[in-house]
PDB file of N, CA and C in Angstrom:
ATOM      1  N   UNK A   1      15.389  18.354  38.817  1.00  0.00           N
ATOM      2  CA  UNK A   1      15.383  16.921  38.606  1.00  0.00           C
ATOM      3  C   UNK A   1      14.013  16.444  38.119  1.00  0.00           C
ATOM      4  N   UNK A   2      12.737  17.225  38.547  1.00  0.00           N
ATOM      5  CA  UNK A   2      11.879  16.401  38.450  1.00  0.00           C
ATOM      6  C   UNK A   2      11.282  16.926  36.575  1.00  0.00           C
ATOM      7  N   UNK A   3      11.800  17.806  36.582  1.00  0.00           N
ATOM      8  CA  UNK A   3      12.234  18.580  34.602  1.00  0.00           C
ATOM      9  C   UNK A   3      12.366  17.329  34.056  1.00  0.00           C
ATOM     10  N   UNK A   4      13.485  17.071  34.576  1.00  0.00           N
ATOM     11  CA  UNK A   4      14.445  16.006  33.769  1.00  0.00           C
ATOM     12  C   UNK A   4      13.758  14.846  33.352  1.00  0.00           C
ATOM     13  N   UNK A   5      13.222  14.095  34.584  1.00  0.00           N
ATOM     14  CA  UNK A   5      12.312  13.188  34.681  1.00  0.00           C
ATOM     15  C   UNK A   5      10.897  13.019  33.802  1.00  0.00           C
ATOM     16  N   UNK A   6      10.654  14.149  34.060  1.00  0.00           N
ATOM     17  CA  UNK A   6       9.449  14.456  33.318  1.00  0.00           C
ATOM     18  C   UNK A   6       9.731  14.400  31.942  1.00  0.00           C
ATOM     19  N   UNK A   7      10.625  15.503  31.196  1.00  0.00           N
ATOM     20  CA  UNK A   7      10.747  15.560  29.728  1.00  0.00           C
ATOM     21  C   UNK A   7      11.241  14.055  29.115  1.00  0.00           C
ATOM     22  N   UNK A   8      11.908  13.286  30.086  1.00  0.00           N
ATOM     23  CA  UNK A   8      12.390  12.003  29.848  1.00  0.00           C
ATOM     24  C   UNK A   8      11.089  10.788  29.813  1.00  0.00           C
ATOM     25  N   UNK A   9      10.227  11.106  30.812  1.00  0.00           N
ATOM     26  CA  UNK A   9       8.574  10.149  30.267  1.00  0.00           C
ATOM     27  C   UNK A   9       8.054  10.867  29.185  1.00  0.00           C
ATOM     28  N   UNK A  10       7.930  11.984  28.774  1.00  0.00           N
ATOM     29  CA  UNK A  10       7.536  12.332  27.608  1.00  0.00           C
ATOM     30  C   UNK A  10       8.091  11.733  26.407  1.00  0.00           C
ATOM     31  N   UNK A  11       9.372  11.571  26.290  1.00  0.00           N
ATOM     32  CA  UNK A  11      10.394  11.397  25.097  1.00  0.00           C
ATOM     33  C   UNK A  11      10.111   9.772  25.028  1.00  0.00           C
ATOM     34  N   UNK A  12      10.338   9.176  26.243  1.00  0.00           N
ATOM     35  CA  UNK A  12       9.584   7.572  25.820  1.00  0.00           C
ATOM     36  C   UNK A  12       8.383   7.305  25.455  1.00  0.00           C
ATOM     37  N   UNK A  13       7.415   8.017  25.908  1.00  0.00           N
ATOM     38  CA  UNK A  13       5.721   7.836  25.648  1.00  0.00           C
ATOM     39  C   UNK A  13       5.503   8.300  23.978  1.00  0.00           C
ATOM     40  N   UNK A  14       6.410   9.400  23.933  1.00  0.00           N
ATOM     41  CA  UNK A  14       5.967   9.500  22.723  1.00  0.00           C
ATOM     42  C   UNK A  14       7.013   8.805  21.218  1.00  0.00           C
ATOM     43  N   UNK A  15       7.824   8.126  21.804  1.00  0.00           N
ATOM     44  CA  UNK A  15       8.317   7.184  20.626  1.00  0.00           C
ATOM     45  C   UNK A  15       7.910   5.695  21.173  1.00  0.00           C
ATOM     46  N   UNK A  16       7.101   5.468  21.992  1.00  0.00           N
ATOM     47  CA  UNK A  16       6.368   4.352  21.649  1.00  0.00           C
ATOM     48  C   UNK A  16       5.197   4.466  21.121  1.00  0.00           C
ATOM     49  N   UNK A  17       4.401   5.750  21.026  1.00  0.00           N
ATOM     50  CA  UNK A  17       3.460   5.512  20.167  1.00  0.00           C
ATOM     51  C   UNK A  17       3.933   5.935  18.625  1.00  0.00           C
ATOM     52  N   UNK A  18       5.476   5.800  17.869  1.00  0.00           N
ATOM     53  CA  UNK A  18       5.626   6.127  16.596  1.00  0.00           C
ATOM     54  C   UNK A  18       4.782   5.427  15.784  1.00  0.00           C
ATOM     55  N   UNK A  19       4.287   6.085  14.564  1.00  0.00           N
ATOM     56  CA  UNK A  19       4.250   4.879  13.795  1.00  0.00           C
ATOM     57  C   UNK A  19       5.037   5.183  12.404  1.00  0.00           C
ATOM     58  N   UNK A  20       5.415   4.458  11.790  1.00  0.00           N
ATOM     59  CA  UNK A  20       6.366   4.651  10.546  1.00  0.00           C
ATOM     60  C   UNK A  20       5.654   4.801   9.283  1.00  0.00           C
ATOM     61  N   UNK A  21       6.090   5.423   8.182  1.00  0.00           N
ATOM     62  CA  UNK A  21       5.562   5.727   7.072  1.00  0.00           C
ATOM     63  C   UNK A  21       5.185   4.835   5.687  1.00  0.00           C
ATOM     64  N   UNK A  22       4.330   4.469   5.558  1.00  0.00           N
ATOM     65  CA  UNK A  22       4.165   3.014   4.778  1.00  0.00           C
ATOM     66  C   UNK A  22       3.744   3.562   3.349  1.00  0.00           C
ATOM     67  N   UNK A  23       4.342   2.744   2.162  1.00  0.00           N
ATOM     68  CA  UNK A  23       3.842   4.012   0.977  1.00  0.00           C
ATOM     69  C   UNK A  23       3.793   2.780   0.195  1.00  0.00           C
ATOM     70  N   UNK A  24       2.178   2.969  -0.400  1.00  0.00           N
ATOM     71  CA  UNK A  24       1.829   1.565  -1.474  1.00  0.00           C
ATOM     72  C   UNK A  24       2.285   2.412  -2.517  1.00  0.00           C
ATOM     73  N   UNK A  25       2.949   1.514  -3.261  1.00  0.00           N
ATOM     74  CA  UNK A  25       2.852   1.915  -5.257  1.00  0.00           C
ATOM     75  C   UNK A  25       1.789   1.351  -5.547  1.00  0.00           C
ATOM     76  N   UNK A  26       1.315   1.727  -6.592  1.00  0.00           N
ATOM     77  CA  UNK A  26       0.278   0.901  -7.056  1.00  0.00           C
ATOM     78  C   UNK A  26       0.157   1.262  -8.838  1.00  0.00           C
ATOM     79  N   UNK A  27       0.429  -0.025  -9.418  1.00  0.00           N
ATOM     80  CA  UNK A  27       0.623   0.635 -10.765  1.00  0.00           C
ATOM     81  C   UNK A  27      -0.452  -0.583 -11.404  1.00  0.00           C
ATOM     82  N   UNK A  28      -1.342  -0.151 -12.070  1.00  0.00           N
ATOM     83  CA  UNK A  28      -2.661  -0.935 -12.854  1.00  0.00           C
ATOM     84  C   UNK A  28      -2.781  -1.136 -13.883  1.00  0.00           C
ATOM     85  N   UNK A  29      -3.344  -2.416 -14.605  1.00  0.00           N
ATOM     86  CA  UNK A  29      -3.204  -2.907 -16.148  1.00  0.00           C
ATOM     87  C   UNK A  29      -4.715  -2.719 -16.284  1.00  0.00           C
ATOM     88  N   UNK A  30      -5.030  -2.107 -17.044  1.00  0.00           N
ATOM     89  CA  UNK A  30      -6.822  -1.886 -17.590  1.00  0.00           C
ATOM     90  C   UNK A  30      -7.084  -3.006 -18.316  1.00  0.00           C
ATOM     91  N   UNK A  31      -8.525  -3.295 -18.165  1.00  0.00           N
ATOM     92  CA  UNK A  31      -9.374  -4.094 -19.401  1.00  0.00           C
ATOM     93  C   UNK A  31      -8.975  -3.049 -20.172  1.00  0.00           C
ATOM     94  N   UNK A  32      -9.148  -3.641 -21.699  1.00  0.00           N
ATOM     95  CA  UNK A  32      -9.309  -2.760 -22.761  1.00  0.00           C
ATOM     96  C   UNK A  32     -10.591  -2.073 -22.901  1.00  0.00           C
ATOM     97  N   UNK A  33      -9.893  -0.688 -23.375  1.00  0.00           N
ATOM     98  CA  UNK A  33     -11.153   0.134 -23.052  1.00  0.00           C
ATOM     99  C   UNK A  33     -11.811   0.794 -21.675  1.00  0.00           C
ATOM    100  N   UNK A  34     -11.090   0.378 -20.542  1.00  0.00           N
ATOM    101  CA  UNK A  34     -11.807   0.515 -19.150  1.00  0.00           C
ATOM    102  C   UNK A  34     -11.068   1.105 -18.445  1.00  0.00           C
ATOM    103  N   UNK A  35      -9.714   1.919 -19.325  1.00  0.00           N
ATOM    104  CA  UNK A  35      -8.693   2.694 -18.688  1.00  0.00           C
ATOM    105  C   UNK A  35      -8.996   3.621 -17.745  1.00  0.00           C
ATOM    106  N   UNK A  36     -10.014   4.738 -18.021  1.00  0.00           N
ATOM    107  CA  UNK A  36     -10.568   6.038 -17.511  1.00  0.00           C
ATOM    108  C   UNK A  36     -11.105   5.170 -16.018  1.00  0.00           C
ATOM    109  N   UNK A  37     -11.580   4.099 -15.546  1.00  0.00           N
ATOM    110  CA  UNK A  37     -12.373   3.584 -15.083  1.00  0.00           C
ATOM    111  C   UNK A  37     -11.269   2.849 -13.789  1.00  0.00           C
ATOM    112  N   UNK A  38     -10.995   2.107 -14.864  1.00  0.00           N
ATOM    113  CA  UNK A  38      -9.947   1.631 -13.974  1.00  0.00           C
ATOM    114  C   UNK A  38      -8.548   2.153 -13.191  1.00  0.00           C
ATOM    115  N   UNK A  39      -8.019   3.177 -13.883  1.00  0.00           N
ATOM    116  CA  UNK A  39      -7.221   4.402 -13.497  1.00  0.00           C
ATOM    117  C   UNK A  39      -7.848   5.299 -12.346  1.00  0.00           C
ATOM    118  N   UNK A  40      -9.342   5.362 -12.506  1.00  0.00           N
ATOM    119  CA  UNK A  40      -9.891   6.639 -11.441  1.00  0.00           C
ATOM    120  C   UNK A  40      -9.207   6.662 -10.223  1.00  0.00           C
ATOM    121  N   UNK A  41      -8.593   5.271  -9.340  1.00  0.00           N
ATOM    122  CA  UNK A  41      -8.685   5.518  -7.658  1.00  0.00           C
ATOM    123  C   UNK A  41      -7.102   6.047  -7.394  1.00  0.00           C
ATOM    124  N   UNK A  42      -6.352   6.595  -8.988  1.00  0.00           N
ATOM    125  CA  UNK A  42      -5.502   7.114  -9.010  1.00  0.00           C
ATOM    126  C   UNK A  42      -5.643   8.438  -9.971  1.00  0.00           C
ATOM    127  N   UNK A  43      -6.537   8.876  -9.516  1.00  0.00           N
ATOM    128  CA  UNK A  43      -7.065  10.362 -10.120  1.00  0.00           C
ATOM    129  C   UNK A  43      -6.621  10.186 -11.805  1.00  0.00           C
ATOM    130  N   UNK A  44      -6.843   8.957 -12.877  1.00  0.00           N
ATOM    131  CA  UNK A  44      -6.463   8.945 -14.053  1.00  0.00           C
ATOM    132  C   UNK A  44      -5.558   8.484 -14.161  1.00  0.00           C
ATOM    133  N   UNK A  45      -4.518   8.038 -13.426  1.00  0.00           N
ATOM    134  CA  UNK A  45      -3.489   7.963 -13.869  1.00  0.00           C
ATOM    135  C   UNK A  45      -3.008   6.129 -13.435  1.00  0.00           C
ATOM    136  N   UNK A  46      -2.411   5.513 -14.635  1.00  0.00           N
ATOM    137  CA  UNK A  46      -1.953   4.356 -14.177  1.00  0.00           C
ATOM    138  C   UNK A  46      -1.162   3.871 -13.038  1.00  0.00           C
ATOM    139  N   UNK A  47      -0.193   4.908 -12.133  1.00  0.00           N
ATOM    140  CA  UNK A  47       0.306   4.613 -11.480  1.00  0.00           C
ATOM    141  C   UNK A  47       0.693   5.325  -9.762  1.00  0.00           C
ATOM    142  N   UNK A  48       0.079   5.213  -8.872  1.00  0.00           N
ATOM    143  CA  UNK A  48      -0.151   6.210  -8.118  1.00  0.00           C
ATOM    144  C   UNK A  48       0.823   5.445  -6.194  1.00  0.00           C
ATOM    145  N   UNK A  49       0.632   6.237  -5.700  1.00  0.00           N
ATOM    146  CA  UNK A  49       1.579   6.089  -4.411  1.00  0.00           C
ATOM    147  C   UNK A  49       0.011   5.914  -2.983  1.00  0.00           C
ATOM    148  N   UNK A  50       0.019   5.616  -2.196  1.00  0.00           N
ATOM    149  CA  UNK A  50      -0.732   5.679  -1.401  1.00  0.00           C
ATOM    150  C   UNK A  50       0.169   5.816  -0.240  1.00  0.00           C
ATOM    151  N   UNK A  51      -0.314   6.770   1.160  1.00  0.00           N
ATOM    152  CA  UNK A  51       1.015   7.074   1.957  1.00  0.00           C
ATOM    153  C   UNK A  51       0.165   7.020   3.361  1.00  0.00           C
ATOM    154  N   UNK A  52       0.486   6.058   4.457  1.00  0.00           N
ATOM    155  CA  UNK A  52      -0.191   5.875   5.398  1.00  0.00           C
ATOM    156  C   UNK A  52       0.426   5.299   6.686  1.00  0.00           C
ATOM    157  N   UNK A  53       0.240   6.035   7.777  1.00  0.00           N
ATOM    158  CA  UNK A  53       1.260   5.953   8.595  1.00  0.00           C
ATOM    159  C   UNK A  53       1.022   4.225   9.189  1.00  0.00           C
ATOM    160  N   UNK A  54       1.693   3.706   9.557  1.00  0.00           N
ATOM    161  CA  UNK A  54       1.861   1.697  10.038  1.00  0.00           C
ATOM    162  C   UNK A  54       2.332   1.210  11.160  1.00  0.00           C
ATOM    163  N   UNK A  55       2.385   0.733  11.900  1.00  0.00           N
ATOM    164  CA  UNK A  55       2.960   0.153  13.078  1.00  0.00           C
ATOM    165  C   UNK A  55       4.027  -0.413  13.059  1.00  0.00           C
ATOM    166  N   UNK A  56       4.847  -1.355  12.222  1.00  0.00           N
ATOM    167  CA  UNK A  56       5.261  -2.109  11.088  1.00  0.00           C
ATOM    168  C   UNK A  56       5.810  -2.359   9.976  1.00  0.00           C
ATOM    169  N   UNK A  57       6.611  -3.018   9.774  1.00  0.00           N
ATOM    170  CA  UNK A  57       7.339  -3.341   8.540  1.00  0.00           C
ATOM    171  C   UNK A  57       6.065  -3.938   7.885  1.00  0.00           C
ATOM    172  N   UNK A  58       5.935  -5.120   8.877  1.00  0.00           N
ATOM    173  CA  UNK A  58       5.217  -6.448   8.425  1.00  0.00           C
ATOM    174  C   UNK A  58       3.600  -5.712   8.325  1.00  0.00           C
ATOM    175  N   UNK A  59       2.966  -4.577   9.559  1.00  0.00           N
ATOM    176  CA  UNK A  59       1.976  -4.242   9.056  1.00  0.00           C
ATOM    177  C   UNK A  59       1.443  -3.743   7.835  1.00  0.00           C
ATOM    178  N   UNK A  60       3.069  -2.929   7.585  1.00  0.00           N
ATOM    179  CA  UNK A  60       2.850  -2.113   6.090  1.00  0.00           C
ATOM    180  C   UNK A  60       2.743  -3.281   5.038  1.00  0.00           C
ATOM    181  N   UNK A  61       3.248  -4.441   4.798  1.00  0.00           N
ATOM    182  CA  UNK A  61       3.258  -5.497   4.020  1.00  0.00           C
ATOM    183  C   UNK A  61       1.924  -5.997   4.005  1.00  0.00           C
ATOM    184  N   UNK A  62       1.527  -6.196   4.833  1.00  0.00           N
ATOM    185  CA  UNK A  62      -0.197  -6.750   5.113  1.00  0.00           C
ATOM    186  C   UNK A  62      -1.078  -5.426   4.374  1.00  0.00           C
ATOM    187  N   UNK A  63      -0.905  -4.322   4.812  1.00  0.00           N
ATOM    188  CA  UNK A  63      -1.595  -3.430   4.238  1.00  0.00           C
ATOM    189  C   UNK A  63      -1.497  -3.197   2.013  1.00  0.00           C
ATOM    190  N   UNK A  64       0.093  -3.509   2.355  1.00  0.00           N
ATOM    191  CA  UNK A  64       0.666  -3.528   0.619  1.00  0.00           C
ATOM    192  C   UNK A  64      -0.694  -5.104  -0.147  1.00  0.00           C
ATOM    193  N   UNK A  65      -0.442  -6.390   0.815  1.00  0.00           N
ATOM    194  CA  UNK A  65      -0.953  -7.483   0.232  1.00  0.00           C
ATOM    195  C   UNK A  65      -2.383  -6.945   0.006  1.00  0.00           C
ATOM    196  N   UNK A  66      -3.538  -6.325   1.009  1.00  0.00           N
ATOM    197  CA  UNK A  66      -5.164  -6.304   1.036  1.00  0.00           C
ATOM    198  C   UNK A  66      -5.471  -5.553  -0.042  1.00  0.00           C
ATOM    199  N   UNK A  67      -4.445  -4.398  -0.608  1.00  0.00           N
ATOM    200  CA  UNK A  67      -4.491  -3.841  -1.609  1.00  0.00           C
ATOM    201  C   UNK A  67      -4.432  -3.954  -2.896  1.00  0.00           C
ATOM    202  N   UNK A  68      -4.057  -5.311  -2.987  1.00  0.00           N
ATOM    203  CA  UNK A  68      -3.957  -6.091  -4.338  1.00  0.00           C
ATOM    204  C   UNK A  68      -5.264  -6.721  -4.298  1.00  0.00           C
ATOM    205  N   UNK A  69      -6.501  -7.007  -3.389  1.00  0.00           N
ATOM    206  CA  UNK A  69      -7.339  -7.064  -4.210  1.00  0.00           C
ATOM    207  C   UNK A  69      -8.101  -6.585  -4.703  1.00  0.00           C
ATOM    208  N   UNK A  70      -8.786  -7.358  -6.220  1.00  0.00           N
ATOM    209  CA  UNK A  70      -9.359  -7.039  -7.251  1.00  0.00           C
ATOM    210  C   UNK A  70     -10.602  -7.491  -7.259  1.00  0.00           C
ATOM    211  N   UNK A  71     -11.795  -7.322  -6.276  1.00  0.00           N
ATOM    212  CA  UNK A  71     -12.931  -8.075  -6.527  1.00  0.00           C
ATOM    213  C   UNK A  71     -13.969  -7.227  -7.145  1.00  0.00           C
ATOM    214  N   UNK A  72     -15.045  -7.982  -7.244  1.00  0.00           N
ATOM    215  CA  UNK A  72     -16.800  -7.532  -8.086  1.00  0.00           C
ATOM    216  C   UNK A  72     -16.217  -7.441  -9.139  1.00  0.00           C
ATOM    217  N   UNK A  73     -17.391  -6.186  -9.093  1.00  0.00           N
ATOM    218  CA  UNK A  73     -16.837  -5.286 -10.399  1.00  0.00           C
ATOM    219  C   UNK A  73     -15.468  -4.640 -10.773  1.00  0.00           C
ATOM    220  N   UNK A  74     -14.465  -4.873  -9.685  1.00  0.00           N
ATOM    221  CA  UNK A  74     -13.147  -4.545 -10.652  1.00  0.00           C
ATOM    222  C   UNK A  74     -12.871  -5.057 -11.200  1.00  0.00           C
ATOM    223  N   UNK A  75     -12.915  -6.502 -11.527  1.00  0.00           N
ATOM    224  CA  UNK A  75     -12.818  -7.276 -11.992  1.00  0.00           C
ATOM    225  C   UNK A  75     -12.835  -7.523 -13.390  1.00  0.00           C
ATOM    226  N   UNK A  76     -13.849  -6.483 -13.800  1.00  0.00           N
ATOM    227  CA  UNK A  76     -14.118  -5.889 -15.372  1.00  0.00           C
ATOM    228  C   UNK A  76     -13.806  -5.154 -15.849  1.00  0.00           C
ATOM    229  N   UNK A  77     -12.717  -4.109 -15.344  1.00  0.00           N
ATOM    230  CA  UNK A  77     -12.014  -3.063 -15.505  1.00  0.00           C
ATOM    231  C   UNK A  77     -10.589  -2.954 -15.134  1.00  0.00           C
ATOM    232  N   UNK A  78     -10.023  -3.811 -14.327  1.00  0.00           N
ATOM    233  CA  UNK A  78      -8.920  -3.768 -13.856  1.00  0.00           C
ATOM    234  C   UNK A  78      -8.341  -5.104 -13.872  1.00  0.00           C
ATOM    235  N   UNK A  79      -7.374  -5.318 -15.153  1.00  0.00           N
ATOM    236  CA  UNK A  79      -6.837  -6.561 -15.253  1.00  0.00           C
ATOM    237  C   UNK A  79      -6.054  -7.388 -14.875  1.00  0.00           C
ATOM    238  N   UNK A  80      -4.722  -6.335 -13.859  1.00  0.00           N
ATOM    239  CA  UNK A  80      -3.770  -7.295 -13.099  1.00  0.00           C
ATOM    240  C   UNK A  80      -3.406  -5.713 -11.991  1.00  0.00           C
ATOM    241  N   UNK A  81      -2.381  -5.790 -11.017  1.00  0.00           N
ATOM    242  CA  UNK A  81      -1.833  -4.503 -10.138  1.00  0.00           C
ATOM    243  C   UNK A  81      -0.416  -5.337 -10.033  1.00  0.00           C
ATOM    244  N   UNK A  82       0.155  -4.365 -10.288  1.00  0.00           N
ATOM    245  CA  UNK A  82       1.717  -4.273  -9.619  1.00  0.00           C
ATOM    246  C   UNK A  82       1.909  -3.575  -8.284  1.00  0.00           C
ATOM    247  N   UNK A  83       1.786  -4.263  -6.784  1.00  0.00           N
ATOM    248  CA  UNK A  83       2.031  -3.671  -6.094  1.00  0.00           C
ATOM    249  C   UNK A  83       3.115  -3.749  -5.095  1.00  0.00           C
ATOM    250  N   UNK A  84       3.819  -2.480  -4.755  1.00  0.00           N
ATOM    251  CA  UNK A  84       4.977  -2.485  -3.727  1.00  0.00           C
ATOM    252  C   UNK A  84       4.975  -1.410  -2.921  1.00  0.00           C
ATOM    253  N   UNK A  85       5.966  -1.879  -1.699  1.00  0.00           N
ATOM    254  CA  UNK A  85       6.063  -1.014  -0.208  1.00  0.00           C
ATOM    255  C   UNK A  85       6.724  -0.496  -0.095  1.00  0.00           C
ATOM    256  N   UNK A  86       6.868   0.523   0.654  1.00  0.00           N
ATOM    257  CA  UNK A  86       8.022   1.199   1.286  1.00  0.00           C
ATOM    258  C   UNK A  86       7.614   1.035   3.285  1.00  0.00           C
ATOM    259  N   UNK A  87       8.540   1.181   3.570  1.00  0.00           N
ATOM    260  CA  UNK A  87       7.974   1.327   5.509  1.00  0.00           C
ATOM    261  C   UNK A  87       9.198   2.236   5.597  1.00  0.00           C
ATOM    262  N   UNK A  88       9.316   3.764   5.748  1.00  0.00           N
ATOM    263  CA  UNK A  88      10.388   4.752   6.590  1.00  0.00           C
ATOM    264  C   UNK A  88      11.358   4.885   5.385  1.00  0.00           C
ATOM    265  N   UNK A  89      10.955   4.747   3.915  1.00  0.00           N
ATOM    266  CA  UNK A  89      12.248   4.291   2.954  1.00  0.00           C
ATOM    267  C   UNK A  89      12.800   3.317   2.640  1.00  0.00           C
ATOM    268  N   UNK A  90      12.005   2.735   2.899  1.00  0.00           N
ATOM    269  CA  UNK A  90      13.325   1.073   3.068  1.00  0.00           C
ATOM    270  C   UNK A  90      12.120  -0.071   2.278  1.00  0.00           C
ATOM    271  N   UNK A  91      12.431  -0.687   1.015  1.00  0.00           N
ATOM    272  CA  UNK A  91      11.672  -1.560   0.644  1.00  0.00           C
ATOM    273  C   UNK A  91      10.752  -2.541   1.348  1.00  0.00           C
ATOM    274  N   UNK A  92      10.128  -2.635   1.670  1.00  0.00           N
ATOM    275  CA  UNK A  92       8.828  -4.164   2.183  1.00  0.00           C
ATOM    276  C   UNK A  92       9.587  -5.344   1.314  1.00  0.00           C
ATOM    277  N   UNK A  93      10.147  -6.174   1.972  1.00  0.00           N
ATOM    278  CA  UNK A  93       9.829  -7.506   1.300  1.00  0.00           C
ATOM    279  C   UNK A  93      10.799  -7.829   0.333  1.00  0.00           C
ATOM    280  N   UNK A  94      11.602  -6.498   0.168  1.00  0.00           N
ATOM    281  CA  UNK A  94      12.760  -6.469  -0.681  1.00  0.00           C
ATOM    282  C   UNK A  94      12.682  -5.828  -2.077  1.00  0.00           C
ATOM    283  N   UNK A  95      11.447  -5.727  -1.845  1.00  0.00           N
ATOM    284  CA  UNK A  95      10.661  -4.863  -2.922  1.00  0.00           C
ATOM    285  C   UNK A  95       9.435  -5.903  -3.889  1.00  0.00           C
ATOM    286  N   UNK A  96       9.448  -6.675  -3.354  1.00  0.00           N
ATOM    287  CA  UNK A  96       8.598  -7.554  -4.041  1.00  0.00           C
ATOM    288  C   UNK A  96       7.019  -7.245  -4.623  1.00  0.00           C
ATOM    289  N   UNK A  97       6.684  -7.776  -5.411  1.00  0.00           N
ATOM    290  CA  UNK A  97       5.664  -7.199  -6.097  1.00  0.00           C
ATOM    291  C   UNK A  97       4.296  -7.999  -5.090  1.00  0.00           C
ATOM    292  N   UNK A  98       3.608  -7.865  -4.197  1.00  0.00           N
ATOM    293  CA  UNK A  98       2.933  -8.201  -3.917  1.00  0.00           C
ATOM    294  C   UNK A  98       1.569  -8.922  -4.428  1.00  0.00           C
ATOM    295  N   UNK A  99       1.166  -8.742  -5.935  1.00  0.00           N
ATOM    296  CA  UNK A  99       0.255  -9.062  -6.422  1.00  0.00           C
ATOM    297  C   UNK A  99       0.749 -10.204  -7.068  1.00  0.00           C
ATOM    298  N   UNK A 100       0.292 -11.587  -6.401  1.00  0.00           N
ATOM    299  CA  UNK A 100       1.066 -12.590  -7.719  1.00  0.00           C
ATOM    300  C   UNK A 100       0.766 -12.431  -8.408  1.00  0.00           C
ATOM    301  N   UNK A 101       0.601 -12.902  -9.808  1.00  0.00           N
ATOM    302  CA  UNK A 101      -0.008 -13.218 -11.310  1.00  0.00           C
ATOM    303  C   UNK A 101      -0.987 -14.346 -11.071  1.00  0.00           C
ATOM    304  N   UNK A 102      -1.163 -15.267 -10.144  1.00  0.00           N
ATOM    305  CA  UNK A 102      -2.046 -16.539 -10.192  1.00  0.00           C
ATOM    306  C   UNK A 102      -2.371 -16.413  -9.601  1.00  0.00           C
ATOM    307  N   UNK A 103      -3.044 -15.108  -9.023  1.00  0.00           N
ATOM    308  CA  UNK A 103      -4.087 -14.638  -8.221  1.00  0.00           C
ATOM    309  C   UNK A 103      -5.739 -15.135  -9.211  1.00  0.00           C
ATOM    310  N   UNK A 104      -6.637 -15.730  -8.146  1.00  0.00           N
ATOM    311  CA  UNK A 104      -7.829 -16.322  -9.183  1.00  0.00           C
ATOM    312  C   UNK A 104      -8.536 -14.720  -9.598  1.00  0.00           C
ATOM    313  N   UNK A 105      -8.301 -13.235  -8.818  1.00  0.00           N
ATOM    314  CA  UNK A 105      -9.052 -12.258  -9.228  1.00  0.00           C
ATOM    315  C   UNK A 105      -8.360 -11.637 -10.118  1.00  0.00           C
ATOM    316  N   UNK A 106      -7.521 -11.944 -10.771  1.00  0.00           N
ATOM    317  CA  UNK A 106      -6.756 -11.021 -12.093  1.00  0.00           C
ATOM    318  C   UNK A 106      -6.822 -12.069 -13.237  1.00  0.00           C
ATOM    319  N   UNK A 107      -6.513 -11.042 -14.157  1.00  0.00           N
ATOM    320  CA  UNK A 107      -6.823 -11.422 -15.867  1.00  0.00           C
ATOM    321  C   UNK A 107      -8.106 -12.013 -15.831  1.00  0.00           C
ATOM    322  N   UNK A 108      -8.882 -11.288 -15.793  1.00  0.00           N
ATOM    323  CA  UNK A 108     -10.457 -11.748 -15.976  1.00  0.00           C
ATOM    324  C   UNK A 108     -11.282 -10.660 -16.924  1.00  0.00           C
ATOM    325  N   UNK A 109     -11.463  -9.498 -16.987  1.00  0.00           N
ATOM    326  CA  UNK A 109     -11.789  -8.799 -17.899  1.00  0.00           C
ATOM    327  C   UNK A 109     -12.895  -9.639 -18.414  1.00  0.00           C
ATOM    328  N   UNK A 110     -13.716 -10.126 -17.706  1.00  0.00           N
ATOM    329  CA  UNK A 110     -15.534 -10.028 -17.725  1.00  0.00           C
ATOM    330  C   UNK A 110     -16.116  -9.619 -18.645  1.00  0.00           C
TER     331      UNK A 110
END
């Protein structure tokens, strides 16, 4: 009995500390000319995944939103982001693009 008990506080302790799988897209519009530059934090490439475990639907969404910004010097290299979530497979938000367009740090190309 006390097996039982035991493997049974284990099995709760350890699915309350889950955390679920949160996966940014992240797909980037370059200044002209500032592709190589602006592409780098996706090893070159315009469009890259970021994969990080979350507490949260809503955390992974907060994490999807901080990622859309574009400040300093990106600002001169990186002209707008398309960004979206996943939390466990399952869209954030419905899939919504997190980066508005009338964000004051995009389309600036400095």
């Amino acid at each position: 009995m006390k097996r039982v008990l035991l493997a049974f506080t284990i099995v709760l302790g350890s699915s309350a500390a889950y955390a679920g799988e949160c996966k940014i897209s992240v797909t980037r519009t370059a200044c002209a000319g500032k592709e190589a530059e602006s592409y780098k934090k996706c090893n070159g490439a315009k469009n890259c995944d970021d994969t990080k475990k979350s507490d949260s639907v809503d955390a992974c969404g907060k994490e999807a939103l901080k990622a859309c910004d574009n400040v300093g010097d990106r600002q001169k290299v990186t002209k707008s982001k398309v960004i979206t979530a996943t939390f466990d497979g399952q869209p954030v938000q419905g899939g919504k693009d997190f980066c508005a367009g009338s964000r004051p740090d995009f389309n600036k190309c400095n």
